[in-house]
C-alpha atoms as a PDB file:
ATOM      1  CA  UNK A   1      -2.169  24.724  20.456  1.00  0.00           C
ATOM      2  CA  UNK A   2      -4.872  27.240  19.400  1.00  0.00           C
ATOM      3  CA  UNK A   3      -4.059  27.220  15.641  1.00  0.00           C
ATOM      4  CA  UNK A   4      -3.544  23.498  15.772  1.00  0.00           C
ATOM      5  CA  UNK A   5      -7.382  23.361  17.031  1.00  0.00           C
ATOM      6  CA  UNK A   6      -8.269  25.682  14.752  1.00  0.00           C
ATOM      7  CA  UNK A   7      -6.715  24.196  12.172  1.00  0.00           C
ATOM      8  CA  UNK A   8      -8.709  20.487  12.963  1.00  0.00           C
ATOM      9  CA  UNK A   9     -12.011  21.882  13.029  1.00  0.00           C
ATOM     10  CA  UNK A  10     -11.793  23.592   9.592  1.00  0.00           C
ATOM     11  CA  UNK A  11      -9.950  20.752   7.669  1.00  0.00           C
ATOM     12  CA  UNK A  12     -12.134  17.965   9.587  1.00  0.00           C
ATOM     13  CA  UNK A  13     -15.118  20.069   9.475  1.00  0.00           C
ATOM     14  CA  UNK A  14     -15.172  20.760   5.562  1.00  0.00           C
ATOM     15  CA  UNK A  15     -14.344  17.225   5.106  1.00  0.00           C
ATOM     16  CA  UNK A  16     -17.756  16.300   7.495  1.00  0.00           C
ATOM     17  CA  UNK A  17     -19.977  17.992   4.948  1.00  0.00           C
ATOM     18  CA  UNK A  18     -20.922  15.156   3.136  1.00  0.00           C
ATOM     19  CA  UNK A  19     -21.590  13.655   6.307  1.00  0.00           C
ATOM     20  CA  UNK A  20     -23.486  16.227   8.404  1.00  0.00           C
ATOM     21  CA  UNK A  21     -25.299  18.175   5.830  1.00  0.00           C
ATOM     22  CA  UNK A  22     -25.800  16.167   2.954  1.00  0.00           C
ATOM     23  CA  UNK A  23     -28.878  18.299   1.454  1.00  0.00           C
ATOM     24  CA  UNK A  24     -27.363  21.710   2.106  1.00  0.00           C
ATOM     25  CA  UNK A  25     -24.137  20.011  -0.181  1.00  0.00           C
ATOM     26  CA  UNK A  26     -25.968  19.228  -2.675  1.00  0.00           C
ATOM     27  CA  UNK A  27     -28.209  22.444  -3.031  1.00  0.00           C
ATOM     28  CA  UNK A  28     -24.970  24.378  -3.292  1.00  0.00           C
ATOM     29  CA  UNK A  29     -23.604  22.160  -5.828  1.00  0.00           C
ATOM     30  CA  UNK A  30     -26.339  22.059  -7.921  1.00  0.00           C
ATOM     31  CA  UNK A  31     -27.084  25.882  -7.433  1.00  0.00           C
ATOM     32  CA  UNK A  32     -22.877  26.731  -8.255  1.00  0.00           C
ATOM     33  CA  UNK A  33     -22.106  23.498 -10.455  1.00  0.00           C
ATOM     34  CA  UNK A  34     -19.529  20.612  -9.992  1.00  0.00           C
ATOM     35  CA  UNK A  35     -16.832  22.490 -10.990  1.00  0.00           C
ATOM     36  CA  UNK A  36     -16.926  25.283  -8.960  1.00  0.00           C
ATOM     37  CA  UNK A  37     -17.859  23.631  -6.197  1.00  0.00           C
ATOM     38  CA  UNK A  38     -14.742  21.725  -6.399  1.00  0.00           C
ATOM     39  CA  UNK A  39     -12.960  24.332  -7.316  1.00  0.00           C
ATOM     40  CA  UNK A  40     -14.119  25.998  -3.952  1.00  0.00           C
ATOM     41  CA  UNK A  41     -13.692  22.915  -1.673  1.00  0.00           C
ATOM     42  CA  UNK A  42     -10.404  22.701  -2.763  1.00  0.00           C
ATOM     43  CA  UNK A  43      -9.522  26.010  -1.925  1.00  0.00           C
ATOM     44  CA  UNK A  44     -10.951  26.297   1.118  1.00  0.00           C
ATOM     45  CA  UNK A  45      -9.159  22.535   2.166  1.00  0.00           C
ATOM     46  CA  UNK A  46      -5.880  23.930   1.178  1.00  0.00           C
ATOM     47  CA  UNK A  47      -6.280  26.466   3.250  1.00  0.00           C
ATOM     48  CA  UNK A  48      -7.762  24.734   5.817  1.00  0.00           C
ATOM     49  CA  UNK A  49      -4.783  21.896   6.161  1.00  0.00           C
ATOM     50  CA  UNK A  50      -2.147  24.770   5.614  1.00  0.00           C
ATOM     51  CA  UNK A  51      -3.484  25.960   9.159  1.00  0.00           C
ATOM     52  CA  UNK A  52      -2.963  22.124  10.374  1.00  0.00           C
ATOM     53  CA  UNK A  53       0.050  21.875   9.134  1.00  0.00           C
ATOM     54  CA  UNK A  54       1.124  25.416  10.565  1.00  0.00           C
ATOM     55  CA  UNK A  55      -0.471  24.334  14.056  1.00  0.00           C
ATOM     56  CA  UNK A  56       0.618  21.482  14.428  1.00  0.00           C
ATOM     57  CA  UNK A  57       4.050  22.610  13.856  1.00  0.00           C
ATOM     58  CA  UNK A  58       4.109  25.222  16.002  1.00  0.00           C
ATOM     59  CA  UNK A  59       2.314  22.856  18.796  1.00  0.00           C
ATOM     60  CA  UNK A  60       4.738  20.455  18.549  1.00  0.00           C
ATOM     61  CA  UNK A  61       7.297  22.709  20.007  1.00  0.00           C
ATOM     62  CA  UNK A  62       6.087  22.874  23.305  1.00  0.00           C
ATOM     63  CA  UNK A  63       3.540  20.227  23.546  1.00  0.00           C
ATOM     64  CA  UNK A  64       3.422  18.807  27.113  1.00  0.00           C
ATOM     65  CA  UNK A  65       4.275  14.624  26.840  1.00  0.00           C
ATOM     66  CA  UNK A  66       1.502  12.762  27.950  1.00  0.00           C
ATOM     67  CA  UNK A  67       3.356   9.488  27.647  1.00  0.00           C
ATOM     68  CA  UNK A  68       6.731   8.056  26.089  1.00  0.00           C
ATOM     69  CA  UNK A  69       5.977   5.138  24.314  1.00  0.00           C
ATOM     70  CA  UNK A  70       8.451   1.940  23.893  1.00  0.00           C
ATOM     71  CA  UNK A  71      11.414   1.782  21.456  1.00  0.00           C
ATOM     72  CA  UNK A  72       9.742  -1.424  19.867  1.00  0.00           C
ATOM     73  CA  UNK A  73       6.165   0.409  18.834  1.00  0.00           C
ATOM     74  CA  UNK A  74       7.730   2.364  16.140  1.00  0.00           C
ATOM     75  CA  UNK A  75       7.936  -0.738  14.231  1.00  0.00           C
ATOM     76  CA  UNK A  76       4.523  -1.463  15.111  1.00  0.00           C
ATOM     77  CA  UNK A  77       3.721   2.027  13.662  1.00  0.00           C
ATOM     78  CA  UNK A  78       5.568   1.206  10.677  1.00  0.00           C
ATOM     79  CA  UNK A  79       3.570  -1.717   9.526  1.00  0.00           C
ATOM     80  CA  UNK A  80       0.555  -0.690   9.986  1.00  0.00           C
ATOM     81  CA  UNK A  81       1.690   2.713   8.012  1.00  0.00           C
ATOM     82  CA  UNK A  82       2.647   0.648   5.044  1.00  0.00           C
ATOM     83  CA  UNK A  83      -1.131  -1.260   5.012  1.00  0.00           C
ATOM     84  CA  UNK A  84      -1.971   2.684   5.266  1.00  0.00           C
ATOM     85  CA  UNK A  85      -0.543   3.465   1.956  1.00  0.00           C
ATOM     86  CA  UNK A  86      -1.116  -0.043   0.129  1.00  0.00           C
ATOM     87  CA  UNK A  87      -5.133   1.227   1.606  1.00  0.00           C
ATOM     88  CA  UNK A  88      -4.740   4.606   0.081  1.00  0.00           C
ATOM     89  CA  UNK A  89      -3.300   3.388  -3.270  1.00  0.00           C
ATOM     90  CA  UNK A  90      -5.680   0.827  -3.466  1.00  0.00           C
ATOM     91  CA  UNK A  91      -8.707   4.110  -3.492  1.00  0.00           C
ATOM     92  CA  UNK A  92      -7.123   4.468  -6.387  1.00  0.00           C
ATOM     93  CA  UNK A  93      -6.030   1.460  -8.337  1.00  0.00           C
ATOM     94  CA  UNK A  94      -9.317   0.472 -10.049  1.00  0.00           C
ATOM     95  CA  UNK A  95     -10.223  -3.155  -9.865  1.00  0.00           C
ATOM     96  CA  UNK A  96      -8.949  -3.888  -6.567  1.00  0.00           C
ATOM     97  CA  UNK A  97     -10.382  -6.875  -4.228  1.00  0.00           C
ATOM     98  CA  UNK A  98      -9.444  -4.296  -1.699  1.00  0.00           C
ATOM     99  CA  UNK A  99     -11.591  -1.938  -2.599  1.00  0.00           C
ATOM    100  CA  UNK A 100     -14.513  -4.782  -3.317  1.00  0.00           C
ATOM    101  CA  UNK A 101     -13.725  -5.786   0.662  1.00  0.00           C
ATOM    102  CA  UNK A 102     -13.224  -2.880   2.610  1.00  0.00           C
ATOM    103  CA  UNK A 103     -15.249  -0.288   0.566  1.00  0.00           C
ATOM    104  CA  UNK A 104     -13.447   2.762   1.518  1.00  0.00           C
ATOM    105  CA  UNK A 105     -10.087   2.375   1.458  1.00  0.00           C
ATOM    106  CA  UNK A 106      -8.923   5.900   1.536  1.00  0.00           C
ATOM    107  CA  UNK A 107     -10.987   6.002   4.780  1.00  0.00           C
ATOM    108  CA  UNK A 108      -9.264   3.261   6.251  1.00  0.00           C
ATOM    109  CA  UNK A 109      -6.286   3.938   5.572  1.00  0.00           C
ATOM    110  CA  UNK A 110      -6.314   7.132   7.541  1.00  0.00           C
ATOM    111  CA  UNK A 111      -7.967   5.240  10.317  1.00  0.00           C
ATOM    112  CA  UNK A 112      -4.945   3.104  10.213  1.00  0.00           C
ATOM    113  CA  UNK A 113      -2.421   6.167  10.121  1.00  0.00           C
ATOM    114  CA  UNK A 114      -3.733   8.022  12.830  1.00  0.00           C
ATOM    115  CA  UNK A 115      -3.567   4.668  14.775  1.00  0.00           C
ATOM    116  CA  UNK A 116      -0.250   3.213  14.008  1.00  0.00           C
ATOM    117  CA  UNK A 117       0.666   7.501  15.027  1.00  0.00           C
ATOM    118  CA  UNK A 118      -0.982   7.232  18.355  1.00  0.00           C
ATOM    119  CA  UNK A 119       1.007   4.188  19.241  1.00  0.00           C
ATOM    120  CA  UNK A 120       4.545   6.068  19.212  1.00  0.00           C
ATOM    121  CA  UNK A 121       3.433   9.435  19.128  1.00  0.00           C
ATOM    122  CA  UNK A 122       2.607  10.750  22.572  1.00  0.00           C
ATOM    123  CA  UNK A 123       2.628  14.509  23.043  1.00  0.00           C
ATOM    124  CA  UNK A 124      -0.667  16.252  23.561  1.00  0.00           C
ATOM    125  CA  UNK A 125      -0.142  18.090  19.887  1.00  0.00           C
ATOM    126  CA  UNK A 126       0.020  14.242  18.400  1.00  0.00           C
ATOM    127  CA  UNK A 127      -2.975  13.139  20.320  1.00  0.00           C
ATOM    128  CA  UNK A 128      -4.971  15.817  19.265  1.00  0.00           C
ATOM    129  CA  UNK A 129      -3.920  15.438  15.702  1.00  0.00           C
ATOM    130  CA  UNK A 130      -4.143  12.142  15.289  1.00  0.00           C
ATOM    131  CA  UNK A 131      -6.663  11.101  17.693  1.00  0.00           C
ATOM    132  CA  UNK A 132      -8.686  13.648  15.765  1.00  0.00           C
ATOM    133  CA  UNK A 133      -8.159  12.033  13.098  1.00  0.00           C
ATOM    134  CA  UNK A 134      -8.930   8.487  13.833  1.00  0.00           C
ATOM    135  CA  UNK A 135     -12.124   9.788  15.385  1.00  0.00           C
ATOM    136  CA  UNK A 136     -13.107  11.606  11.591  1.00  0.00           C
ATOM    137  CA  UNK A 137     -12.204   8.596   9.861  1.00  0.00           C
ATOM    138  CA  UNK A 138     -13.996   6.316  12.154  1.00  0.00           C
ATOM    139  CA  UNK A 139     -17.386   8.339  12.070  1.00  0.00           C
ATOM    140  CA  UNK A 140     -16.584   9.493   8.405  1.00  0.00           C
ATOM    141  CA  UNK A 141     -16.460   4.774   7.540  1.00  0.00           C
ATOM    142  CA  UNK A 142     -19.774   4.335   9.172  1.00  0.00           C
ATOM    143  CA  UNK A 143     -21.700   6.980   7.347  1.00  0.00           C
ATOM    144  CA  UNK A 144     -20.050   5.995   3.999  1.00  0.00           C
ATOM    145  CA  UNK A 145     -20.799   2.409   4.537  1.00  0.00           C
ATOM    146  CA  UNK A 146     -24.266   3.171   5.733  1.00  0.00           C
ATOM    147  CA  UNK A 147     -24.946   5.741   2.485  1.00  0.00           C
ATOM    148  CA  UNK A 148     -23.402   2.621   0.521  1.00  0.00           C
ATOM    149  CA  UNK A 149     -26.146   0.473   2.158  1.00  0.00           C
ATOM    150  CA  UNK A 150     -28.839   2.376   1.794  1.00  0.00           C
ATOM    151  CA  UNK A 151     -28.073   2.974  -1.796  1.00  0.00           C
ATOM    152  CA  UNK A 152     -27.411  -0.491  -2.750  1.00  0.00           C
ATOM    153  CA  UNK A 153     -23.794   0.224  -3.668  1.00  0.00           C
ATOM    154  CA  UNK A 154     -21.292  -2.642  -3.949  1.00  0.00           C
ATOM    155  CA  UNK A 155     -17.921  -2.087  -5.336  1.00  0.00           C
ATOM    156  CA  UNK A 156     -17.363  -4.808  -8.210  1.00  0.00           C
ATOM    157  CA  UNK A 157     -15.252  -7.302  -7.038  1.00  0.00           C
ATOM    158  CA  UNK A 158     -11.638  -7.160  -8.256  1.00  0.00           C
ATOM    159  CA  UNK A 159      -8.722  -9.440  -9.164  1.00  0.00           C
ATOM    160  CA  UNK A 160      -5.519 -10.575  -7.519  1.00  0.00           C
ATOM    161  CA  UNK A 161      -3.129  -8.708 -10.502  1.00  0.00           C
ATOM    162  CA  UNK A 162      -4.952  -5.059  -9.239  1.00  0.00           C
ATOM    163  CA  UNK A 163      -4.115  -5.868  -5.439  1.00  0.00           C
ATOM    164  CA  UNK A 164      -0.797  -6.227  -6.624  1.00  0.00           C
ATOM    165  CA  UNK A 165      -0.449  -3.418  -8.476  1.00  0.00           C
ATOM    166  CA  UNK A 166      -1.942  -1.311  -5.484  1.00  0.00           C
ATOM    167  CA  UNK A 167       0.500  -3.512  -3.226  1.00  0.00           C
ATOM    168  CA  UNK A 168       3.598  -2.418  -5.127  1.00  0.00           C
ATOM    169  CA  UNK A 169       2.319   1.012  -5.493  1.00  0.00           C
ATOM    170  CA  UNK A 170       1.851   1.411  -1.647  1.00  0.00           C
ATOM    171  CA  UNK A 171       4.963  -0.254  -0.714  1.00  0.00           C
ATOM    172  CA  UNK A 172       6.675   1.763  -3.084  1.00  0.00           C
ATOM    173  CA  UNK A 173       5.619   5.247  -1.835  1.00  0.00           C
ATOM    174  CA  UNK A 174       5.821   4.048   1.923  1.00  0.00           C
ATOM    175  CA  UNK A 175       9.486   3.120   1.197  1.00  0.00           C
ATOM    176  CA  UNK A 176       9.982   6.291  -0.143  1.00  0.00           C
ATOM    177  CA  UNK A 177       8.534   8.732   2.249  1.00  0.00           C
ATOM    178  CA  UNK A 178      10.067   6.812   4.928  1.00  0.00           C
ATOM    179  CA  UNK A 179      13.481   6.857   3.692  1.00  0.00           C
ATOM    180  CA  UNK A 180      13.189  10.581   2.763  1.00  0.00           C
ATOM    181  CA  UNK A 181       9.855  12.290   3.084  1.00  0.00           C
ATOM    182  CA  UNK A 182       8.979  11.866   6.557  1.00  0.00           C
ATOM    183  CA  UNK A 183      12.662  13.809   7.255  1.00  0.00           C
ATOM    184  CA  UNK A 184      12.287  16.403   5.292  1.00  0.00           C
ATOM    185  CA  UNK A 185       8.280  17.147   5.460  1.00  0.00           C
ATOM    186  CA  UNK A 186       8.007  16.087   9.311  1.00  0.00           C
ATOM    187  CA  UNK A 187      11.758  16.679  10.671  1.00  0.00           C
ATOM    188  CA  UNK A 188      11.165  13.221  12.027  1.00  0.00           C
ATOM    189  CA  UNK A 189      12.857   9.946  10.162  1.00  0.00           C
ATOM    190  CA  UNK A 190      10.107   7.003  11.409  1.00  0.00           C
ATOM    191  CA  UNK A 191      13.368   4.796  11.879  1.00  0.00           C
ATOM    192  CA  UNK A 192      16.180   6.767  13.794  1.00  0.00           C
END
């Protein structure tokens, strides 16, 4: 479970920069440059979630159950993971009334995940992955939407043809992981 903590705090924590210390971000961008601070940040979160990952997977093992949740959630969870991924493609689908109404869609969309996940998911190693998670993504929303505010920010609004494109997109890639991804990246298949 140690590693899977471990693992939380660095991933969630490098992804809380932009929240948390905002100046000291942008000092080391400026004093590095955009590039290599990306090129940085991205090393250090692939490192970072390849410790999650590893965690988590060896947490799950052994992870006490907290609770077994009913048969008929997993659909629930389902659902509300394909709005996750229409969410996520619509971050990047430009032109999107999505976008223009929730703002941050990447950001909700992994508030939804981790949610739909706590509903049939209830070892400790899920809760503390995924309630993790939806606490980030929660506190992560407000501060973007408040820096959005403040900044006068609107996304432009979009059109119907875009949400369908980012609709078709996310069902698409929901269908897919489900049917095969989930199996073979999680060892779990979301409808056995």
């Amino acid at each position: 479970m140690l590693l899977l903590i471990v693992g939380l705090v660095a991933f969630l924590g490098l992804h809380s920069v932009r929240v948390v210390a905002e100046p000291w971000r942008a000092r080391q961008v400026a004093a590095l440059g955009p590039g290599p601070w990306k090129g940085l940040y991205s090393a250090a979160s692939l490192g970072a979630f390849a410790l999650l990952v590893w965690g988590f997977a060896r947490a799950r093992v052994d992870a006490p159950v907290l609770w077994t949740p009913p048969p008929a959630l997993h659909y629930a969870t389902a659902a509300l993971v394909l709005l996750a991924f229409v969410l996520l493609a619509a971050a990047y689908v430009p032109g999107t009334r999505i976008k223009a109404a929730v703002g941050h869609p990447m950001t909700a969309g992994i508030k939804t995940w981790a949610f739909a996940h706590l509903l049939s998911a209830g070892t400790l190693a899920d809760v503390l992955l995924f309630g993790s998670f939806l606490a980030w993504s929660v506190a992560v929303y407000v501060a973007a939407r408040r820096r959005d505010r403040a900044a006068g920010v609107a996304p432009p609004a979009g059109s119907a043809s875009r949400d369908a494109v980012a609709l078709a997109i996310g069902a698409a890639a929901w269908a897919a992981f489900a049917a095969f991804g989930h199996r073979w990246l999680i060892g779990v298949s979301p409808f056995a």
